[in-house]
Protein backbone atom coordinates (compact mmCIF):
# COMPACT_ATOMS: atom_id res chain seq x y z
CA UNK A 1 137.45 -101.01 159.05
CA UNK A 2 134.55 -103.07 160.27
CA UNK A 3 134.32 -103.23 157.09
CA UNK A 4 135.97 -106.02 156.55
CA UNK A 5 135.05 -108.15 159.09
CA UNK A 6 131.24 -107.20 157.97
CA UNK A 7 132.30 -108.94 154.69
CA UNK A 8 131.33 -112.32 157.06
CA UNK A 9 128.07 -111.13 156.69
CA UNK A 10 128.21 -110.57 153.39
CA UNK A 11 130.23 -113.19 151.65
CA UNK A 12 127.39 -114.80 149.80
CA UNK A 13 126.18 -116.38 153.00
CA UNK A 14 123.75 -118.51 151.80
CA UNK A 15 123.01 -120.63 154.68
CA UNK A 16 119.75 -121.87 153.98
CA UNK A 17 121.10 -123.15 150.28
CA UNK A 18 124.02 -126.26 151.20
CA UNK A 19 125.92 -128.19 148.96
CA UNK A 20 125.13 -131.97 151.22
CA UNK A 21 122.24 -131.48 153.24
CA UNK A 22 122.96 -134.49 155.97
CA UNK A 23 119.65 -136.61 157.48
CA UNK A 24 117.09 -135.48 160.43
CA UNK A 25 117.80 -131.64 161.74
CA UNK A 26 120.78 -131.89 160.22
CA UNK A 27 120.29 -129.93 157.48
CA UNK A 28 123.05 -127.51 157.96
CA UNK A 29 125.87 -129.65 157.39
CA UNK A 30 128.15 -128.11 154.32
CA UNK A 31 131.56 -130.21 153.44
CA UNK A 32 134.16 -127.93 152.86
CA UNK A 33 135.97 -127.94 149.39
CA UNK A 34 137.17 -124.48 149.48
CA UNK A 35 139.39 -124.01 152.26
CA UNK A 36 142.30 -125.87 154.58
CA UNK A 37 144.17 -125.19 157.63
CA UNK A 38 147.23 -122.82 157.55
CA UNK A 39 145.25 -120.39 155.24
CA UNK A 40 146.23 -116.99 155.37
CA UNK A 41 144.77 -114.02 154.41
CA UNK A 42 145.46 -110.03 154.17
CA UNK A 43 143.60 -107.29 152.81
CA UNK A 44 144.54 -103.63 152.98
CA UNK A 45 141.49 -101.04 153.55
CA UNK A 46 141.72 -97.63 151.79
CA UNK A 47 139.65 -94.59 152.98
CA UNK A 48 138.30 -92.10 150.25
CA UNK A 49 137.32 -88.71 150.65
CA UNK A 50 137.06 -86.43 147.46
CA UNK A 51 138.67 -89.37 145.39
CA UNK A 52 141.75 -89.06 147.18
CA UNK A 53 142.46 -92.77 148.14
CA UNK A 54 144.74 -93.03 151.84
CA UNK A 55 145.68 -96.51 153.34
CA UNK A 56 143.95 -96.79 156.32
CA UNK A 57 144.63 -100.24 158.24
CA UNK A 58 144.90 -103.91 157.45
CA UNK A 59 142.46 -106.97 158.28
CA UNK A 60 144.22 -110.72 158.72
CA UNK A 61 142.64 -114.08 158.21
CA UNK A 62 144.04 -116.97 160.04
CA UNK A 63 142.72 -120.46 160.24
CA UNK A 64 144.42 -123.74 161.68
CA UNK A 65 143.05 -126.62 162.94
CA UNK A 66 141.99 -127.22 166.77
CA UNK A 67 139.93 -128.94 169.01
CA UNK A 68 136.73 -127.80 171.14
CA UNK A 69 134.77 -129.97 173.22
CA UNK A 70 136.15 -132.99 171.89
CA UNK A 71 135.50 -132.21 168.30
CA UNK A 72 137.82 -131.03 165.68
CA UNK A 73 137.42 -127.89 164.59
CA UNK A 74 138.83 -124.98 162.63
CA UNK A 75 139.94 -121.83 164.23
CA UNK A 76 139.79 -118.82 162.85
CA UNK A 77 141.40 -115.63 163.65
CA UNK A 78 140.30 -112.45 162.30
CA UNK A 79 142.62 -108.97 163.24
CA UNK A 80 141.76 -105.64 161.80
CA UNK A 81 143.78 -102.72 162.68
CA UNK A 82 144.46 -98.89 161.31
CA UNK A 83 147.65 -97.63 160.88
CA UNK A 84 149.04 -95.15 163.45
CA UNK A 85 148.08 -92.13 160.58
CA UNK A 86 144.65 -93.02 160.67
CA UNK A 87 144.46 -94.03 164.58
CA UNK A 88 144.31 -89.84 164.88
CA UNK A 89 140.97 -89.93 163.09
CA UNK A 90 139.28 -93.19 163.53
CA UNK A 91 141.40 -96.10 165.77
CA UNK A 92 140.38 -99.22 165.25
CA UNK A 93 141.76 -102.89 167.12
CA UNK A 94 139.53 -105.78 166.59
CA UNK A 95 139.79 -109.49 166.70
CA UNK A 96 137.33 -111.56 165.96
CA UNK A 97 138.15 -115.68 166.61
CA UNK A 98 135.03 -118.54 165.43
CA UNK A 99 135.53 -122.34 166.50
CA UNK A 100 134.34 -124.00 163.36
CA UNK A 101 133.25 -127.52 163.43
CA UNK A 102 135.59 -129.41 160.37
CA UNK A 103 132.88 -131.85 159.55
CA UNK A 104 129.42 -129.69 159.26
CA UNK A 105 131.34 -125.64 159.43
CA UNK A 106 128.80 -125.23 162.06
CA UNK A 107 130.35 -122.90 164.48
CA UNK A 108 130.62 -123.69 168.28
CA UNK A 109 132.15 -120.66 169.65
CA UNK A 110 132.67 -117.16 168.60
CA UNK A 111 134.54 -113.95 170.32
CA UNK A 112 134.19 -110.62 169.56
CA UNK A 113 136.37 -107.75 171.04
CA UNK A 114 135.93 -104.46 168.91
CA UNK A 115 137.78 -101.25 170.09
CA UNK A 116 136.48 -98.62 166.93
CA UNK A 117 136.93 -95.21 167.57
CA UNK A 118 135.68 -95.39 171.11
CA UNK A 119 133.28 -97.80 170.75
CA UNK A 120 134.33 -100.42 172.63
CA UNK A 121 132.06 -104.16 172.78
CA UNK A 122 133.26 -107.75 173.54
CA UNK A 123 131.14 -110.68 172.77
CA UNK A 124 131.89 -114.02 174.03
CA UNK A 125 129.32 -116.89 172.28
CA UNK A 126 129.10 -120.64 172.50
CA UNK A 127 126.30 -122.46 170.45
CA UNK A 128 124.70 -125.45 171.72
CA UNK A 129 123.60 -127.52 169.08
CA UNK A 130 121.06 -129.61 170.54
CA UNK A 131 119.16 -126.76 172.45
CA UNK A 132 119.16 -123.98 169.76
CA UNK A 133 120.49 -121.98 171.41
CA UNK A 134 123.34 -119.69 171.61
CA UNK A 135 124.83 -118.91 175.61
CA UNK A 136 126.64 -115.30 176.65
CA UNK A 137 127.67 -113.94 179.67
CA UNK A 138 124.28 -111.61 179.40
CA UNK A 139 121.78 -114.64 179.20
CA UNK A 140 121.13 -117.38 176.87
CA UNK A 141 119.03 -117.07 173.10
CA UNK A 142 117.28 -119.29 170.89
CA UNK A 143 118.44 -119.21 167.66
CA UNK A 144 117.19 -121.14 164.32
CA UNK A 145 119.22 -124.76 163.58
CA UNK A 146 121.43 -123.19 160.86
CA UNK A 147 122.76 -120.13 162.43
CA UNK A 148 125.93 -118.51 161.68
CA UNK A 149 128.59 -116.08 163.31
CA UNK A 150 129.77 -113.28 161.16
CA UNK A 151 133.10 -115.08 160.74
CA UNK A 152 132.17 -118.59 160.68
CA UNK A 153 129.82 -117.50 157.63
CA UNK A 154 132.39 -116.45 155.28
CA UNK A 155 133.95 -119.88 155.34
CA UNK A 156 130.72 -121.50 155.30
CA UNK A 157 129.17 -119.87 151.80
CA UNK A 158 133.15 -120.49 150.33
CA UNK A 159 131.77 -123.59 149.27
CA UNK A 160 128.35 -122.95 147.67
CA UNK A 161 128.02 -123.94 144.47
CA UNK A 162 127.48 -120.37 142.87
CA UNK A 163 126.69 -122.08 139.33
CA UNK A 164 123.33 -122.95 140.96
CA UNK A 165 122.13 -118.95 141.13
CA UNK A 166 121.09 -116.39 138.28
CA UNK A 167 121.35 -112.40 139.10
CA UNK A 168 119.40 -110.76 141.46
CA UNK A 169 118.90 -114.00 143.30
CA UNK A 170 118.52 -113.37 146.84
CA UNK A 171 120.49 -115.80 149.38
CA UNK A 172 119.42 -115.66 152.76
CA UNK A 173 120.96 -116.75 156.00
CA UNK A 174 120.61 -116.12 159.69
CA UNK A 175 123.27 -114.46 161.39
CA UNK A 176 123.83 -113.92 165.78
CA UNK A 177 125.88 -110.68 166.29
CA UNK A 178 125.16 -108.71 169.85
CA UNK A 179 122.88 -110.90 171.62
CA UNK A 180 120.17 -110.68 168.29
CA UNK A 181 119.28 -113.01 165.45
CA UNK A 182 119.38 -111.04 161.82
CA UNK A 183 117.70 -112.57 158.92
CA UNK A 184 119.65 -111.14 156.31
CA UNK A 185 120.49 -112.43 152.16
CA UNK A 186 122.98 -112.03 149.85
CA UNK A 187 121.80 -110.72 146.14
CA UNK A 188 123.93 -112.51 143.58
CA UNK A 189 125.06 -110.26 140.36
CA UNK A 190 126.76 -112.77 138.30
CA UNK A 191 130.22 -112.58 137.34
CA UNK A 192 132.72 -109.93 136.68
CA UNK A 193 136.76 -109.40 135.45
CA UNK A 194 138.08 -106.68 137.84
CA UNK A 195 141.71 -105.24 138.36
CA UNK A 196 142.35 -104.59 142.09
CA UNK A 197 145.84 -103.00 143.43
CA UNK A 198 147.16 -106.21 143.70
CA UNK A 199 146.39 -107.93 140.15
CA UNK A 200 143.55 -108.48 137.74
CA UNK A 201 141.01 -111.60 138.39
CA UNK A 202 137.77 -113.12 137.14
CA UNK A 203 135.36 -112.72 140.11
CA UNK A 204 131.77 -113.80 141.41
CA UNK A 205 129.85 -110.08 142.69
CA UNK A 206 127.65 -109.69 145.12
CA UNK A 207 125.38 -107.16 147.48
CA UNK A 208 125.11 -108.24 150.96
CA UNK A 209 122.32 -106.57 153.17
CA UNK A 210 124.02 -105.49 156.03
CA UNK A 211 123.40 -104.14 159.58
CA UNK A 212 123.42 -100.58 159.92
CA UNK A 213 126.32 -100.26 162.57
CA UNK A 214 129.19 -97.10 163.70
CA UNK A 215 130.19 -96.59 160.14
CA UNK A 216 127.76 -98.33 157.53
CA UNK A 217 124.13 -97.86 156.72
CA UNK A 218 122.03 -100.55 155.81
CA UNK A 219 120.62 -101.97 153.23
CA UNK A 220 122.69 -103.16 149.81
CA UNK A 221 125.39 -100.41 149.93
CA UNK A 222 128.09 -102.60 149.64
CA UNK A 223 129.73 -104.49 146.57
CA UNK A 224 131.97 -107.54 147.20
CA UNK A 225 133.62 -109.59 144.72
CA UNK A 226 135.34 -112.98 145.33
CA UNK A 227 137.91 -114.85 143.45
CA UNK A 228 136.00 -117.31 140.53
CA UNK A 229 137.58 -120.52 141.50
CA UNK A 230 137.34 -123.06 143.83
CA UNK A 231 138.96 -121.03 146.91
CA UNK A 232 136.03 -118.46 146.61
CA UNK A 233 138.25 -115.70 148.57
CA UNK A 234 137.14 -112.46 148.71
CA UNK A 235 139.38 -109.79 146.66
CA UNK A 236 137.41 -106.61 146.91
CA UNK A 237 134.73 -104.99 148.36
CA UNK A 238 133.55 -101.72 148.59
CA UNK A 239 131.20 -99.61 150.66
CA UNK A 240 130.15 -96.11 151.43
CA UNK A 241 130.51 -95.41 154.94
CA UNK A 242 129.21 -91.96 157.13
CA UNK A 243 131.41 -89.82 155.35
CA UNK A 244 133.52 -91.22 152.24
CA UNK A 245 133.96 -94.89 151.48
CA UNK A 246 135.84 -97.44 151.95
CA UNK A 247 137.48 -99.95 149.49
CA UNK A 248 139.06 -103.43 150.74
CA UNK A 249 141.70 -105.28 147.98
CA UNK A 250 143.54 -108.43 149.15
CA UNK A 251 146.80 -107.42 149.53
CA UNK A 252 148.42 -111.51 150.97
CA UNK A 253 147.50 -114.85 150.43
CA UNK A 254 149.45 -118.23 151.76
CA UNK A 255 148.45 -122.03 151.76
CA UNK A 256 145.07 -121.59 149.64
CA UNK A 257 143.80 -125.07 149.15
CA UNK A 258 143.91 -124.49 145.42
CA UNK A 259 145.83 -122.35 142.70
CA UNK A 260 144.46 -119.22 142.61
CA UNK A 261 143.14 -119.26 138.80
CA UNK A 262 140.83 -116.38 138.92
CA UNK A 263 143.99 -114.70 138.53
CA UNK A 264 144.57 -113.34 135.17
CA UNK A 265 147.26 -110.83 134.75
CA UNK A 266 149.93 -108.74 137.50
């Protein structure tokens, strides 16, 4: 079920390639197209053992707009949860929030409080722009001038211009998850019609490289797909995990900033 929220890191994240690269240091600044407050998302996660496919939890994507520090900003809420079914075999309650700033999608702040199967973490992270740095309750990091959270990314590579890669181009970003810096990329595949359970669509694919973590190896295990249009959601991804796999289909949407014209047939 971290599945989904590892999507962040995967979502094309190509930090190091913006749209509107701004003067000085500021070369991180990325004006959002793709997105707009009082977005919401919902995907459903399905487990797989022995091609038996069994609903396993849900993953919510929230953003409004906010205010940190005296800036605006957007506010994102992530929420994964299994059902009560699966919490016998693998329980999982995580929320995940980013403090986005509207004008660069540079994040400020980012929480993390994962309960998954026992393992238990909460990460509490506020990024100081003008120190590089990026201050927890365990000490303080440097980090390089274009770093990401793993939720702050997926709304920063929504608005990418993917016409500008060919497959097996590599993207690569830096991400800050538990008190480290990951260099990590995204390899663009090109583009793909899919049918997930909720409806057919024309999508852009990808393979992160991910973290190895509780229930994913690393390396380019996982496939992702996100809607061809300008809203550049993500509609499916899958991933082996320890033992079966996992599959991810977005099940909601509400307030994209666009029609959804990927879509192509119920």
């Amino acid at each position: 079920m971290k599945v989904f929220f590892t999507i962040c890191i995967l979502l094309v994240t190509g930090i190091c390639f913006p749209q509107t690269a701004g003067e000085g240091d500021d070369t991180c600044t990325v004006r959002n197209t793709a997105f707009q407050a009082g977005e919401s998302l919902t995907y459903k996660v399905y487990y797989t053992l022995a091609s038996v496919y069994v609903a396993a939890g849900e993953a919510t994507f929230n953003t409004s707009l906010d205010h940190f520090n005296g800036k605006d900003v957007y506010h994102v809420i992530a929420d994964g949860k299994s059902y009560p079914f699966y919490d016998k075999f693998f329980k999982v309650r995580d929320r995940y929030e980013s403090y986005i700033d509207t004008a660069t999608l540079q994040p400020y702040k980012f929480i993390r409080n994962v309960d998954e199967g026992g393992y238990k973490t909460y990460e509490n992270v506020t990024f100081v722009k003008n120190t590089g740095t990026a201050v927890t309750s365990q000490g303080v990091y440097k980090v390089p001038s274009c770093i990401q959270d793993v939720l702050s990314a997926m709304f920063y590579v929504r608005n990418l211009d993917f016409s500008h890669f060919k497959p097996g181009d590599k993207v690569p970003f830096d991400m800050f998850l538990d008190r480290q810096v990951y260099h990590l990329y995204v390899r663009y595949l090109g583009k793909e019609t899919i049918r997930t359970k909720y409806a057919k669509f024309k999508t852009i694919k990808f393979k992160p490289l991910l973290v190895k973590g509780t229930m994913f190896e690393g390396g380019e295990k996982m496939t992702v797909w996100v809607s061809d249009d300008p809203n550049h959601i993500a509609l499916r991804v899958e991933s082996p995990i320890t033992v079966g796999s996992i599959k991810v289909d977005m099940s909601y949407y509400k307030n994209l900033r666009y029609p959804l014209s990927s879509l192509v047939d119920l």
